[in-house]
C-alpha atoms as a PDB file:
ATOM      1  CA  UNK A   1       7.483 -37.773 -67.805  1.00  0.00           C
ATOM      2  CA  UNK A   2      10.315 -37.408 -70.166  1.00  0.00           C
ATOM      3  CA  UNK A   3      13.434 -35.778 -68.322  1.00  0.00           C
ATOM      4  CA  UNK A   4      14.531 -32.174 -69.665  1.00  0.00           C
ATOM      5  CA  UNK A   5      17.810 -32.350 -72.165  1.00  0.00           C
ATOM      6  CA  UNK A   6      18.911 -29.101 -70.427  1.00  0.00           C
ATOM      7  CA  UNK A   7      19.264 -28.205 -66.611  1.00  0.00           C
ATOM      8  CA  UNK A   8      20.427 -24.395 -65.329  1.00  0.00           C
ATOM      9  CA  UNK A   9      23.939 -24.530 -63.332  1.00  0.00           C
ATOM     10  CA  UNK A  10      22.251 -23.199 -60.505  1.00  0.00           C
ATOM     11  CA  UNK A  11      19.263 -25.436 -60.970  1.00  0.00           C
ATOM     12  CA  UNK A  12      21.534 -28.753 -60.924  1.00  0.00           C
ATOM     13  CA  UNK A  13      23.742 -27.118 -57.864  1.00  0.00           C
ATOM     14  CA  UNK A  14      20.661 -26.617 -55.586  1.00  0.00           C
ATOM     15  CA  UNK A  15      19.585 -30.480 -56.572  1.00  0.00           C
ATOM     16  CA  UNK A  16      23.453 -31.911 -55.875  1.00  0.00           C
ATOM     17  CA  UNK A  17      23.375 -29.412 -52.394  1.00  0.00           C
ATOM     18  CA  UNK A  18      20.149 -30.857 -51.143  1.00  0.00           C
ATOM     19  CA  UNK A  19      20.540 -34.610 -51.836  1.00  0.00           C
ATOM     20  CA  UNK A  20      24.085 -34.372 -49.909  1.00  0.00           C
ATOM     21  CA  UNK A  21      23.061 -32.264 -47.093  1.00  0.00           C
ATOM     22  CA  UNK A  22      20.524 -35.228 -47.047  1.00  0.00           C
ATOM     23  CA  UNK A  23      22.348 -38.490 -47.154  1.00  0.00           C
ATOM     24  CA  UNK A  24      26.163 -36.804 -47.132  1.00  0.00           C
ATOM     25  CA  UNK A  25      28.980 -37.573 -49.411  1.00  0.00           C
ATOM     26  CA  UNK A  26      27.678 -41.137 -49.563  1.00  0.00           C
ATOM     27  CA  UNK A  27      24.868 -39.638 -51.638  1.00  0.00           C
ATOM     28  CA  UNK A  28      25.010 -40.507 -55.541  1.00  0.00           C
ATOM     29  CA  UNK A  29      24.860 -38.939 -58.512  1.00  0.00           C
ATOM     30  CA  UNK A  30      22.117 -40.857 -59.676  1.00  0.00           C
ATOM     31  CA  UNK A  31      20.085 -39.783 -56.586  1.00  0.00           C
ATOM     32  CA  UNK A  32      21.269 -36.136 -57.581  1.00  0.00           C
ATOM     33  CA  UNK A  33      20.097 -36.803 -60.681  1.00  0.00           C
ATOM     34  CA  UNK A  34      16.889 -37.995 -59.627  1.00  0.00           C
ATOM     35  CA  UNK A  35      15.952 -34.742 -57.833  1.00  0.00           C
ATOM     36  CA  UNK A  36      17.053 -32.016 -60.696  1.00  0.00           C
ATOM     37  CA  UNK A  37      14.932 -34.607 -63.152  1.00  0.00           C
ATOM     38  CA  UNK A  38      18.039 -35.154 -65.728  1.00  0.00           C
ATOM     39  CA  UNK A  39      20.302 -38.169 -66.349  1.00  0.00           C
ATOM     40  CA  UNK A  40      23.203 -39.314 -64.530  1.00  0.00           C
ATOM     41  CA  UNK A  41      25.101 -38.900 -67.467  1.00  0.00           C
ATOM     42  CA  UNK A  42      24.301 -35.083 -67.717  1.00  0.00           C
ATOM     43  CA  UNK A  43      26.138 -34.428 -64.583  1.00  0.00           C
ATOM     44  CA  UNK A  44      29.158 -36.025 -65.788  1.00  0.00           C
ATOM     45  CA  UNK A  45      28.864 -33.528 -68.466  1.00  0.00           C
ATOM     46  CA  UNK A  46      29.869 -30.660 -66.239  1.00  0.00           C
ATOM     47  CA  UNK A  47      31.669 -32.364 -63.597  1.00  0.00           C
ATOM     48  CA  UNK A  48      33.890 -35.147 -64.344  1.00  0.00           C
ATOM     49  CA  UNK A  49      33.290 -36.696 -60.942  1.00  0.00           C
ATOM     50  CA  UNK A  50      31.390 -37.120 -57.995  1.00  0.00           C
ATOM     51  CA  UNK A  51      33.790 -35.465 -55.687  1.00  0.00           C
ATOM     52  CA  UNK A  52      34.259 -32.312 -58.101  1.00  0.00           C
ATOM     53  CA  UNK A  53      30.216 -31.677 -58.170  1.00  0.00           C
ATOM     54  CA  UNK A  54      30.549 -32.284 -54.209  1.00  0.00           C
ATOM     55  CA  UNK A  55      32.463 -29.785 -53.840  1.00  0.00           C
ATOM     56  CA  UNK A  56      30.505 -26.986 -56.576  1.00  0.00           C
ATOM     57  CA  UNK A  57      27.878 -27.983 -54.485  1.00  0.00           C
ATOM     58  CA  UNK A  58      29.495 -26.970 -51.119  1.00  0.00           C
ATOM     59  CA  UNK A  59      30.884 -23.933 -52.345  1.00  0.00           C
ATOM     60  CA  UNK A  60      28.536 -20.902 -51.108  1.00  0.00           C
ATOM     61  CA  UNK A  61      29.189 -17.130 -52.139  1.00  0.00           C
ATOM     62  CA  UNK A  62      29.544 -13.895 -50.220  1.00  0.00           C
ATOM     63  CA  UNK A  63      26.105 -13.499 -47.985  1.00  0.00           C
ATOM     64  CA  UNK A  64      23.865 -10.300 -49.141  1.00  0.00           C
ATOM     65  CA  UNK A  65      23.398  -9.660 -45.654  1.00  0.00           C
ATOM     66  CA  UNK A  66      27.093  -7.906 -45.926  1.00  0.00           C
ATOM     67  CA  UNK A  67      25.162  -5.617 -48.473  1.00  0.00           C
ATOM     68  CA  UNK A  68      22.913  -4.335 -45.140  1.00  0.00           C
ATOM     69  CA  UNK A  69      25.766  -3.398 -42.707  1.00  0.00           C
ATOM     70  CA  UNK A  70      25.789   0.131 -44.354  1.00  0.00           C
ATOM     71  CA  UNK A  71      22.539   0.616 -45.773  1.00  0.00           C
ATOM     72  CA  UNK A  72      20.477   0.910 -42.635  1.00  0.00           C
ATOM     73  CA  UNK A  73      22.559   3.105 -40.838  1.00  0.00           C
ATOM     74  CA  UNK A  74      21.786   5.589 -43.442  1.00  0.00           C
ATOM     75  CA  UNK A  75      18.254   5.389 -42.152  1.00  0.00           C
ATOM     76  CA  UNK A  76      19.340   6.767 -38.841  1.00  0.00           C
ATOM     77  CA  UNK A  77      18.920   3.873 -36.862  1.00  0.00           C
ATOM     78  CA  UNK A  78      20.893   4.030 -33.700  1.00  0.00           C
ATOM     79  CA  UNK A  79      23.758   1.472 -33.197  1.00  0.00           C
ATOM     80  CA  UNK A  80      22.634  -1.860 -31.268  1.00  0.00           C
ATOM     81  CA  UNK A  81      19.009  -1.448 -33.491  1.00  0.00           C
ATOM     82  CA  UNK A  82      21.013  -1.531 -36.522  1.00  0.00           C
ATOM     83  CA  UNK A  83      23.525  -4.410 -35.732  1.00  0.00           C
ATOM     84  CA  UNK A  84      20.780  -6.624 -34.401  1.00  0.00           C
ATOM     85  CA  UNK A  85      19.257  -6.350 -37.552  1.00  0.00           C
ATOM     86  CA  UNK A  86      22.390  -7.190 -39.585  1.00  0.00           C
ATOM     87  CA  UNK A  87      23.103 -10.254 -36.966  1.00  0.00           C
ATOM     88  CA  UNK A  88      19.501 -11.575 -37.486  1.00  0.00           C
ATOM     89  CA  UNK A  89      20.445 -11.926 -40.695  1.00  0.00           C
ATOM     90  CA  UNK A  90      23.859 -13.044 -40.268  1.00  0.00           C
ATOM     91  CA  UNK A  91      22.077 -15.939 -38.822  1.00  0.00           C
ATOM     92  CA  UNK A  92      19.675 -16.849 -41.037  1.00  0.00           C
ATOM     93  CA  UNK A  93      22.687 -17.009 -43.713  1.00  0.00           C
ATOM     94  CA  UNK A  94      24.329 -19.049 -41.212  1.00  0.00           C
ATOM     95  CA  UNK A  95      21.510 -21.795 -40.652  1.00  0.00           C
ATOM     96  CA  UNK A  96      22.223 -22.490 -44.457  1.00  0.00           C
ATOM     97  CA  UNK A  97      26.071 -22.245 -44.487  1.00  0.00           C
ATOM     98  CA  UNK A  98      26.846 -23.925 -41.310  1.00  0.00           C
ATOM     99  CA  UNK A  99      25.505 -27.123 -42.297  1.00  0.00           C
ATOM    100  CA  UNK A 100      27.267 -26.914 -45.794  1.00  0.00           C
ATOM    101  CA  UNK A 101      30.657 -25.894 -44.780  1.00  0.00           C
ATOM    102  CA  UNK A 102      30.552 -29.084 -41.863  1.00  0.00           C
ATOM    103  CA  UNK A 103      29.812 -31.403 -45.175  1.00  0.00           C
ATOM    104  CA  UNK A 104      32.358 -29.827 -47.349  1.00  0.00           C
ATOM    105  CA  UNK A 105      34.978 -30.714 -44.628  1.00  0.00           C
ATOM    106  CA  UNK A 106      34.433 -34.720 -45.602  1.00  0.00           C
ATOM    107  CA  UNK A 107      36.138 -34.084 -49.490  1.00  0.00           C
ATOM    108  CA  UNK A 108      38.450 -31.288 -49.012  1.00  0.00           C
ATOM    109  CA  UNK A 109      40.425 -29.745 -52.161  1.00  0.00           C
ATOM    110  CA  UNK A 110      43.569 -30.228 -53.378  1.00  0.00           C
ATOM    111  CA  UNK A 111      45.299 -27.795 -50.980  1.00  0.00           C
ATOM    112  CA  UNK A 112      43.293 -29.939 -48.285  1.00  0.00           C
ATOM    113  CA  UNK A 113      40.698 -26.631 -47.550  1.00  0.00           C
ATOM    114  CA  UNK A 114      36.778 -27.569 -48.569  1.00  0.00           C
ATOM    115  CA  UNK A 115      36.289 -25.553 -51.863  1.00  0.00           C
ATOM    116  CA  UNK A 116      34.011 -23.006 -49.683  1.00  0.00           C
ATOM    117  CA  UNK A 117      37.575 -22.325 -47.625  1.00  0.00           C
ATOM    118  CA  UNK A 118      39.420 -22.529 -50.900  1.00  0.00           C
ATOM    119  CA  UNK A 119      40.755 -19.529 -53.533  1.00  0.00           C
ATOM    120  CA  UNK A 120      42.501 -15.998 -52.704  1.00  0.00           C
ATOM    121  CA  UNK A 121      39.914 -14.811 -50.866  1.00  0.00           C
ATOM    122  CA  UNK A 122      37.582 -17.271 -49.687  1.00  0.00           C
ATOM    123  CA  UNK A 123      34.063 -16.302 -48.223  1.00  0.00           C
ATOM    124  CA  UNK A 124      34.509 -16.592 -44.690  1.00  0.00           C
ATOM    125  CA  UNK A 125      37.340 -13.906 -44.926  1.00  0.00           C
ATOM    126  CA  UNK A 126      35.357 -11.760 -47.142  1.00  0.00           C
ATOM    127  CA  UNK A 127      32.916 -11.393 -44.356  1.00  0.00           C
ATOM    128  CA  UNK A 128      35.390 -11.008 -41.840  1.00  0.00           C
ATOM    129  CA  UNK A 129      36.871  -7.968 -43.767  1.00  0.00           C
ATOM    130  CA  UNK A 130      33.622  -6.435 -44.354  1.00  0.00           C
ATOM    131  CA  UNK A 131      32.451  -6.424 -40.935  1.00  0.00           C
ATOM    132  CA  UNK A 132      35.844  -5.058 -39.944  1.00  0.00           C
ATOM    133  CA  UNK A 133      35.856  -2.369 -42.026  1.00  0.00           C
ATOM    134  CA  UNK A 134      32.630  -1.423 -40.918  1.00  0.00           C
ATOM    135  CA  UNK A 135      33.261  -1.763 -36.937  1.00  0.00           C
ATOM    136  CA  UNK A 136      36.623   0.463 -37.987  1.00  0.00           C
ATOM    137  CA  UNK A 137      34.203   3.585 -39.756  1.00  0.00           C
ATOM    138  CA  UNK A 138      32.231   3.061 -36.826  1.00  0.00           C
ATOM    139  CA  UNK A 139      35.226   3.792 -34.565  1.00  0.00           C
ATOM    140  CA  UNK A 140      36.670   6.509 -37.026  1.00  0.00           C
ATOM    141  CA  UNK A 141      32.788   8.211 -36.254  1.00  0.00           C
ATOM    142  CA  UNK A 142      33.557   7.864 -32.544  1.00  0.00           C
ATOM    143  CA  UNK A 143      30.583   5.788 -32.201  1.00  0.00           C
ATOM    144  CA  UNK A 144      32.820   2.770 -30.443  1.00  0.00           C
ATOM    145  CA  UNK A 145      36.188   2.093 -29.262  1.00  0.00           C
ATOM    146  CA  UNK A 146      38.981  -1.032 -29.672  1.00  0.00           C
ATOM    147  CA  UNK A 147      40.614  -2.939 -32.294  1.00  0.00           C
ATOM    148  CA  UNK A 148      37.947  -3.075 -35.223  1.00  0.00           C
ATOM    149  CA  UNK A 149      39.632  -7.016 -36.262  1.00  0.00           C
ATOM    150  CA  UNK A 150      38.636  -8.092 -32.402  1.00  0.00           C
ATOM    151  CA  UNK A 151      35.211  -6.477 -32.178  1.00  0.00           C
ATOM    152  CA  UNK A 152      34.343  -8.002 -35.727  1.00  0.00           C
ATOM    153  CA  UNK A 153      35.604 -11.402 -34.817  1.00  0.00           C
ATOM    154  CA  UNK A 154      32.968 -11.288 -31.812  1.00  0.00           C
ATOM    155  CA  UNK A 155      30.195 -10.284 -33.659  1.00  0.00           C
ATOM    156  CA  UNK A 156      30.893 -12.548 -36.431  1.00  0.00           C
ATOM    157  CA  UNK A 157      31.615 -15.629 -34.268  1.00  0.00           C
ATOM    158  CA  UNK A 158      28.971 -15.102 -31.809  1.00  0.00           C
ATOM    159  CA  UNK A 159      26.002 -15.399 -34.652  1.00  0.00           C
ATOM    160  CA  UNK A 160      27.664 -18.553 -35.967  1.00  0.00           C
ATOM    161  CA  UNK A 161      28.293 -20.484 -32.271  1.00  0.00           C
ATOM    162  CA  UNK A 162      24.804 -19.767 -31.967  1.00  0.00           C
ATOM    163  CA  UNK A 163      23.956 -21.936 -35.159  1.00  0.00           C
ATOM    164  CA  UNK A 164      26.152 -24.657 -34.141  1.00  0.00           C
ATOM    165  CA  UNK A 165      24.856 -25.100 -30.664  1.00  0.00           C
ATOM    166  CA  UNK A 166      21.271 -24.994 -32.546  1.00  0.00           C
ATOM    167  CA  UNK A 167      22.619 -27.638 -34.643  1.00  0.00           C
ATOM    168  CA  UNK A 168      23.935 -29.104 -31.733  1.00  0.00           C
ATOM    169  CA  UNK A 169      21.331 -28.939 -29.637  1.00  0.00           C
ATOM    170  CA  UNK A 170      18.051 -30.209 -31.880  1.00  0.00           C
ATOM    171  CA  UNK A 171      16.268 -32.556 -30.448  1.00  0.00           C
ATOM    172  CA  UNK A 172      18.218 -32.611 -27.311  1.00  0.00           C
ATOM    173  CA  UNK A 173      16.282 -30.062 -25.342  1.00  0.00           C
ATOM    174  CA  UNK A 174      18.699 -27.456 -25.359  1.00  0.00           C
ATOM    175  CA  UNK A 175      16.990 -24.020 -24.757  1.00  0.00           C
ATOM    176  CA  UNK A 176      18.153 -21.580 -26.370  1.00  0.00           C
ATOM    177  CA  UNK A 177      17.359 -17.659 -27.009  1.00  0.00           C
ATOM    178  CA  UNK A 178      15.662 -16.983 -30.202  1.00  0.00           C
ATOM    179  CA  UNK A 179      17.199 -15.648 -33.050  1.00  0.00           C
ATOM    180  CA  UNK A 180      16.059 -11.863 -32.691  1.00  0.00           C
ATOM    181  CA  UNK A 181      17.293 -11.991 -28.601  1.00  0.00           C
ATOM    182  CA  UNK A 182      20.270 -13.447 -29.685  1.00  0.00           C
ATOM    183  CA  UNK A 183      20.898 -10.924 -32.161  1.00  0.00           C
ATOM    184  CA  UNK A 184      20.341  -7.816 -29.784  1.00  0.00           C
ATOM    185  CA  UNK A 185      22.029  -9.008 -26.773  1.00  0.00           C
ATOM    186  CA  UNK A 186      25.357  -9.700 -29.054  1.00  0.00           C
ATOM    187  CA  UNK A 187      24.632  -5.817 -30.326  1.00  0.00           C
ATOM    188  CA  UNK A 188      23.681  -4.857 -27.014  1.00  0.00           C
ATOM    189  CA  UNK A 189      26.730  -6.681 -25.396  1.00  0.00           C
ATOM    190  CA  UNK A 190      29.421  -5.199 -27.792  1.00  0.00           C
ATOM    191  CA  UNK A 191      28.219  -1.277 -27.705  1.00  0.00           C
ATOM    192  CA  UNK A 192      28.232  -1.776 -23.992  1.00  0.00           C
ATOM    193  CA  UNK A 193      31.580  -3.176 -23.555  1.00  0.00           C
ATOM    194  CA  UNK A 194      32.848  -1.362 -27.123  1.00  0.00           C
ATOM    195  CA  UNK A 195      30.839   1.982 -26.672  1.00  0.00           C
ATOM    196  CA  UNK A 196      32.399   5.612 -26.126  1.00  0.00           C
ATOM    197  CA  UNK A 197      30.007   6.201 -23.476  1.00  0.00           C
ATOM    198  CA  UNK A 198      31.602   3.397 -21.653  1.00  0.00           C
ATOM    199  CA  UNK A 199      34.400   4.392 -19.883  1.00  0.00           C
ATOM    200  CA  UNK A 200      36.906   2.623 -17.858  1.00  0.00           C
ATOM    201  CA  UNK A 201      37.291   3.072 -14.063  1.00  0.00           C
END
């Protein structure tokens, strides 16, 4: 079967992404290649090397799941319902990100950051700022209390240790909450401890 002259950027980025998730930087173009159906010498087309389509490859964008942390609360969903939602979510993003940010670690950039770390405002603080400026509207509406920067770094950093221990932990017997528990008892855990109702004795 002849091999297409063309390939879509996004097309050739999901073929490098999945052949060095795979076999890991050791991986070669030609096996990249292989997978998006082109020739070897079409990658070196758009990326001059190895490393610098290793690292387009690694590179992930802001997660939709940001795009949620608003939207269902206009559906009147009370608090822990609503962020167990958005944390299921967060996790799912996570299962795909986790495993491409450890990667990207193996051929950082020039300022020694993976390219997903690297730039003004990489993605990781994107989502950091989102989910702090939501916690903060959340404690402008009196519906929780406490520094909006530490209650988003929980949320945020709870879903993701809970990827890496499932990383972790595959195949090892580790047992471990599912997703959806995991989700609520974070939610449930920071209205609690974060929640007006809660008051201090």
């Amino acid at each position: 079967m002849p091999r297409p002259q063309v390939i879509d950027d996004d097309a050739l980025i999901d073929a490098a992404r999945e052949v060095f998730l795979a076999r890991g930087p050791a991986a070669t173009t030609a096996e990249v290649a292989r997978v998006a159906g082109i020739s070897e010498g079409s990658i070196f087309r758009r990326y001059k090397t190895k490393e610098a389509l290793f690292r387009a490859a690694m590179k992930t964008q802001a997660p939709d799941w940001l795009e949620t942390l608003d939207d269902d609360r206009a559906r009147g969903d009370d608090l822990v319902a609503h962020l167990a939602r958005v944390g299921e979510a967060a996790i799912e993003f996570f299962r795909v990100v986790l495993p491409i940010s450890m990667m990207a670690w193996a051929t950082p950039g020039p300022d020694g950051l993976p390219a997903i770390f690297s730039g003004s405002r990489p993605a990781p603080l994107i989502v950091l700022d989102r989910v702090r400026r939501f916690f903060a509207a959340r404690i402008r509406a009196g519906e929780l209390r406490g520094d909006p920067a530490i209650v988003a770094r929980i949320f945020v950093g709870s879903l993701e240790n809970y990827v890496f221990f499932e990383i972790v932990g595959k195949g090892k017997g580790e047992k471990s909450p599912s997703a959806a528990d995991f989700a609520r008892g974070v939610a449930t855990l920071i209205c609690n401890a974060a929640g007006t109702r809660q008051r201090r004795r």
